[in-house]
C-alpha atoms as a PDB file:
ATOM      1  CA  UNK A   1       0.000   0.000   0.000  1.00  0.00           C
ATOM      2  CA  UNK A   2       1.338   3.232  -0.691  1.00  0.00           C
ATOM      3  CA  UNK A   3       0.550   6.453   0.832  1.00  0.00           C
ATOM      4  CA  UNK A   4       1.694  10.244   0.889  1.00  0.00           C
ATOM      5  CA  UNK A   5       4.126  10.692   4.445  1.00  0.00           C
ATOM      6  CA  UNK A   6       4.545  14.152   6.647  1.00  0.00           C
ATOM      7  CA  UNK A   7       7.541  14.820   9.085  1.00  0.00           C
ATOM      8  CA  UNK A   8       7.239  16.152  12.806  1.00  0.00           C
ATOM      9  CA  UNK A   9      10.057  17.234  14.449  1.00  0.00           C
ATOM     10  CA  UNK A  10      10.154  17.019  17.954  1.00  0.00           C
ATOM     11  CA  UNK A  11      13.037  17.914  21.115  1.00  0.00           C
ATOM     12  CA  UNK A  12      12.144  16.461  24.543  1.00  0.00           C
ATOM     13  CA  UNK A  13      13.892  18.140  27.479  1.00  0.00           C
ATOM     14  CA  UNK A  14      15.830  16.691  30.636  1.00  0.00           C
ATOM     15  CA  UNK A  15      13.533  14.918  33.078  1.00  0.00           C
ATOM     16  CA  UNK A  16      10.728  14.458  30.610  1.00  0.00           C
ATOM     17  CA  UNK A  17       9.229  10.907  29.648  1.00  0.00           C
ATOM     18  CA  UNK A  18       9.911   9.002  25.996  1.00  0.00           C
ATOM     19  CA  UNK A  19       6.476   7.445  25.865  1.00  0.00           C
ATOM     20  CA  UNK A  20       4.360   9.971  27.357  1.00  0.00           C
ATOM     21  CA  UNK A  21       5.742  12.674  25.042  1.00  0.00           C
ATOM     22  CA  UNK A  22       5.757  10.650  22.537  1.00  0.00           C
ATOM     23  CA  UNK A  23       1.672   9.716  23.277  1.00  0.00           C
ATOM     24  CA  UNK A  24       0.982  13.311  24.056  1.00  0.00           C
ATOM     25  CA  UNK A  25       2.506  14.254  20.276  1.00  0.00           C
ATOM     26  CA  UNK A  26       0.450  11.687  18.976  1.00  0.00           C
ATOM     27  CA  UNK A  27      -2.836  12.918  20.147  1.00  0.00           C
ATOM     28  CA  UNK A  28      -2.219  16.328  19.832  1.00  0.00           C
ATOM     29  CA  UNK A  29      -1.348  16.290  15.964  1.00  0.00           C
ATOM     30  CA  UNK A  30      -3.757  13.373  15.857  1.00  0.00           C
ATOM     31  CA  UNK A  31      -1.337  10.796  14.418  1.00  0.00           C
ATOM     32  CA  UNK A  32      -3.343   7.838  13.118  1.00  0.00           C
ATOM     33  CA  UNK A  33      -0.061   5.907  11.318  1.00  0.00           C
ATOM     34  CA  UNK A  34       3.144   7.043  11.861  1.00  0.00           C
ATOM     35  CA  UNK A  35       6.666   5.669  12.757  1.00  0.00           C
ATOM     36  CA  UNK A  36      10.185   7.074  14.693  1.00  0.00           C
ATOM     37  CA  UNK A  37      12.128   8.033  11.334  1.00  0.00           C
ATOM     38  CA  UNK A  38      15.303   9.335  13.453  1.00  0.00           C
ATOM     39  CA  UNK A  39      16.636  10.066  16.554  1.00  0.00           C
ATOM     40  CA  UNK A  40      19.537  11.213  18.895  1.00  0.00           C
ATOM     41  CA  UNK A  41      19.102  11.957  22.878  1.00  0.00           C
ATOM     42  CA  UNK A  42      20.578  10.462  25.952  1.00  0.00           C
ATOM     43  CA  UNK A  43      18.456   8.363  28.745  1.00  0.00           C
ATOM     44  CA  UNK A  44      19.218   9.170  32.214  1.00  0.00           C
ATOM     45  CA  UNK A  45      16.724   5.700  33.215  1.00  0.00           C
ATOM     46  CA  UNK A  46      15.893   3.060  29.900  1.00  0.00           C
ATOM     47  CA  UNK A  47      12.835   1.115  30.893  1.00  0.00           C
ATOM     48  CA  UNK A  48      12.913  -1.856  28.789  1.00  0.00           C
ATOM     49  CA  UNK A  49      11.187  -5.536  28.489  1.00  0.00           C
ATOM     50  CA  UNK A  50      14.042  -8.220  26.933  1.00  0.00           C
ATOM     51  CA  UNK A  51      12.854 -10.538  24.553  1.00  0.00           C
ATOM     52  CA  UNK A  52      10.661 -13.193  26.262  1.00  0.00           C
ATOM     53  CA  UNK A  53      10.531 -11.750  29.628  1.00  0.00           C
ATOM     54  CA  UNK A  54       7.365 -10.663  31.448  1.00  0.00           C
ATOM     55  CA  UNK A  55       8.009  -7.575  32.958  1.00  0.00           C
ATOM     56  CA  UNK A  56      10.583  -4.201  32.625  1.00  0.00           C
ATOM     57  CA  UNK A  57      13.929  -3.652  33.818  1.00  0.00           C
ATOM     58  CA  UNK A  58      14.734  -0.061  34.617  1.00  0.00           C
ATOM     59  CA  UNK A  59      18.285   0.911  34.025  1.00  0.00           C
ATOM     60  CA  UNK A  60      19.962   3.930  35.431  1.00  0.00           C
ATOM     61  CA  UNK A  61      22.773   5.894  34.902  1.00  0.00           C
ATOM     62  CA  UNK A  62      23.722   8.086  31.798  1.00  0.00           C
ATOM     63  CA  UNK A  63      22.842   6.286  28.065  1.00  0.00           C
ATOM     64  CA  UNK A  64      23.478   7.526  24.789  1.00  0.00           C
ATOM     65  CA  UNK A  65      20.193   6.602  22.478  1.00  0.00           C
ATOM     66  CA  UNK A  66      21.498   4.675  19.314  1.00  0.00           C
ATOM     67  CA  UNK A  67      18.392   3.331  17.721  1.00  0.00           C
ATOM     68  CA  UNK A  68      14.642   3.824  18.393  1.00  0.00           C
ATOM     69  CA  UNK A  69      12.800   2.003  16.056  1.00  0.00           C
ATOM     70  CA  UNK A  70       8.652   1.366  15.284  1.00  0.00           C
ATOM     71  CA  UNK A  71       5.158   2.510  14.743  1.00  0.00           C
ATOM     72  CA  UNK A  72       3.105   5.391  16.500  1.00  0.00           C
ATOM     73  CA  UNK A  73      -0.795   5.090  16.784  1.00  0.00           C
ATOM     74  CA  UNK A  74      -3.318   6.365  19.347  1.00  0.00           C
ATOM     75  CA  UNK A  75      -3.064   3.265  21.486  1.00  0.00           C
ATOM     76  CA  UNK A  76       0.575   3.877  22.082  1.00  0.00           C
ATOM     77  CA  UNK A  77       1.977   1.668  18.972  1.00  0.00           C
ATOM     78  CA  UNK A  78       4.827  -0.313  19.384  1.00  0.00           C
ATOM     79  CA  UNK A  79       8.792   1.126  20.011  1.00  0.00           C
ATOM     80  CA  UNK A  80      12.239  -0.976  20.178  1.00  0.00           C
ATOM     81  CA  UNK A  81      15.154   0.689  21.583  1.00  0.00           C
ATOM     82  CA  UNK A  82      18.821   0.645  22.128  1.00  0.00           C
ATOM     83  CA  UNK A  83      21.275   2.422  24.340  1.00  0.00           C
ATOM     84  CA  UNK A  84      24.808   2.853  25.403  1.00  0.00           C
ATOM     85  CA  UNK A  85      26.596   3.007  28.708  1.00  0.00           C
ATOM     86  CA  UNK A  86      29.841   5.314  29.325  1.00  0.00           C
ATOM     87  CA  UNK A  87      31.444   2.225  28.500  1.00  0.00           C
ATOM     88  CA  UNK A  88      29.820   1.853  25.711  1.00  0.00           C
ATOM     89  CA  UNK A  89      27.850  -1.576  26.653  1.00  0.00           C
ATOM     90  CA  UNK A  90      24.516  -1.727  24.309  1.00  0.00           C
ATOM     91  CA  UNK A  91      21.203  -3.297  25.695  1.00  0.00           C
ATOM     92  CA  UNK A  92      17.984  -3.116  23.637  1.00  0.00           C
ATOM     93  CA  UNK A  93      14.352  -3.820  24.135  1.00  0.00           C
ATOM     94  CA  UNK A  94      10.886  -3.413  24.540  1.00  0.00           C
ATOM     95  CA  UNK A  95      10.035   0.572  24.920  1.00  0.00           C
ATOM     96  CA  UNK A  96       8.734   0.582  28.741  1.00  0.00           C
ATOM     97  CA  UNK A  97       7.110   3.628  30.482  1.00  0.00           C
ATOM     98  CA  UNK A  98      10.407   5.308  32.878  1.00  0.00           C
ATOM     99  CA  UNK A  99      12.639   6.339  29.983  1.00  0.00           C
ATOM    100  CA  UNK A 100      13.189   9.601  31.146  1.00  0.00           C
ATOM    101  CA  UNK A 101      15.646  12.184  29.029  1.00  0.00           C
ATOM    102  CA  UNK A 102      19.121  12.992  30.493  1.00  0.00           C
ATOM    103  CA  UNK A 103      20.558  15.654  27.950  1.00  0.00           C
ATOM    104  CA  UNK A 104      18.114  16.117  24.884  1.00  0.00           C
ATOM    105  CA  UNK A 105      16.294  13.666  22.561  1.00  0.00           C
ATOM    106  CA  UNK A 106      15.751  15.296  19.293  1.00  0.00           C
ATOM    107  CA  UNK A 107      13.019  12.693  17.276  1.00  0.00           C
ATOM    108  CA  UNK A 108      12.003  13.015  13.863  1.00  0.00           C
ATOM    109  CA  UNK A 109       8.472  11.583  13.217  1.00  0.00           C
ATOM    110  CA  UNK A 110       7.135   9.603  10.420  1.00  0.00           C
ATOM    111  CA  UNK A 111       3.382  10.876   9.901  1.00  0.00           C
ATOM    112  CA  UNK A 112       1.413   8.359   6.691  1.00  0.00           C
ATOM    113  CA  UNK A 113      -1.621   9.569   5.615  1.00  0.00           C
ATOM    114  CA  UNK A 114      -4.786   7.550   4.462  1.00  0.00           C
ATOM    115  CA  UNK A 115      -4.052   4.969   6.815  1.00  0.00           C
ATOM    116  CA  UNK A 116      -4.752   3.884  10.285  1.00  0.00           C
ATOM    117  CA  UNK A 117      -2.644   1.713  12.807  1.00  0.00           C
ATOM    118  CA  UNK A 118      -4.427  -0.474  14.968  1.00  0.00           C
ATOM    119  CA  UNK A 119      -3.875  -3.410  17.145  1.00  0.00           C
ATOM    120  CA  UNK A 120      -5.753  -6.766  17.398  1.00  0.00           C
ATOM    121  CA  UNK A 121      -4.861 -10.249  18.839  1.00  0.00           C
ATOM    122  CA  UNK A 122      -3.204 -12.051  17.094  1.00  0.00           C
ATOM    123  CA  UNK A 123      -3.575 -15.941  17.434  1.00  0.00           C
ATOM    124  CA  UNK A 124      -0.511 -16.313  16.277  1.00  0.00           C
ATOM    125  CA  UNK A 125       2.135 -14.699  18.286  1.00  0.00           C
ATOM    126  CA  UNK A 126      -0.887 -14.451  21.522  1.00  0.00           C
ATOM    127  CA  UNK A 127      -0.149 -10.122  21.276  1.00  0.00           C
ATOM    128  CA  UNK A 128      -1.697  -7.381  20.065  1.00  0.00           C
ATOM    129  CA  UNK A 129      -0.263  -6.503  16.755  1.00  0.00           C
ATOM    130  CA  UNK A 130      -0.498  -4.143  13.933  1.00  0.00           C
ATOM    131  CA  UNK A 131      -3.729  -3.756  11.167  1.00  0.00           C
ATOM    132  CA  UNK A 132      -3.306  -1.347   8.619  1.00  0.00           C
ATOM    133  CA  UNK A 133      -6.747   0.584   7.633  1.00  0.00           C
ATOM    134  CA  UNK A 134      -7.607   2.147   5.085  1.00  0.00           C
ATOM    135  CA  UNK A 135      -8.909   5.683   5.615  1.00  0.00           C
ATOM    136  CA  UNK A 136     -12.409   6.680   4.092  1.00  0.00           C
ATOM    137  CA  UNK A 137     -14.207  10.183   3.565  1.00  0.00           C
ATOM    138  CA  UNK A 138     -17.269  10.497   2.922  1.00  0.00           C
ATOM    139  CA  UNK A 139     -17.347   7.001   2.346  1.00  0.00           C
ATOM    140  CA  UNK A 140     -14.526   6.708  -0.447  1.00  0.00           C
ATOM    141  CA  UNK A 141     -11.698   5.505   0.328  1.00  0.00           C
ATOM    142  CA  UNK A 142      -8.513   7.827   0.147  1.00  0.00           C
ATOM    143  CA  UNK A 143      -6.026   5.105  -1.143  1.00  0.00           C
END
């Protein structure tokens, strides 16, 4: 499916949350499909869930961000990252709430248009995952 993209660009400051920013930009420029496209920051605490694993692990210290990957919706979507430690040790997950912004974290948003994101349960893997829907107006479909 293809469909025309918009950019946001977005700085969090120290002490603020990933996710909740990232939710709060999401409803206010009423994001129905979009996705990280880039990103540099530091983490003063990563909240992650490892592969497998039930719950989150909360790191703390000082981490620089080197990936933040996935999809944006209205129910949160779904976000993979990686940091750094000062000695340079990665660990990557699960996006948990309680990453909270040491320095900066300048994102770059991804914002498709004629599409929804939305999650259902899948059978499959037992989580809710993405479903891509078509947009309509006025009952026509825009793609």
């Amino acid at each position: 499916m293809t469909c025309p993209a918009r950019f946001l660009a977005l700085r969090l400051l120290p002490g603020e949350d990933l996710l909740a920013s990232l939710d709060a930009c999401v409803a206010k420029n009423e994001i129905k499909a979009g996705w990280i496209a880039g990103v540099v920051g530091s983490l003063s605490q990563a909240a992650l869930r490892f592969a497998a694993q039930p719950g989150s692990t909360q790191l703390t210290g000082a981490f620089e961000i080197i990936a933040l990957s996935g999809t944006l919706d209205a129910e949160g979507g779904h976000l993979h990252l990686s940091v750094a430690d000062t000695q340079g040790t990665m660990r990557g997950g699960h996006v948990m709430p309680g990453c909270i912004v040491r320095t900066t974290c300048e994102l770059v948003i991804g914002v498709l248009e004629g599409i929804a994101f939305q999650r259902e349960h899948c059978p499959v893997s037992s989580y809710n995952e993405l479903v891509i829907i078509p947009l309509t107006f006025n009952n026509e479909r825009l793609l």
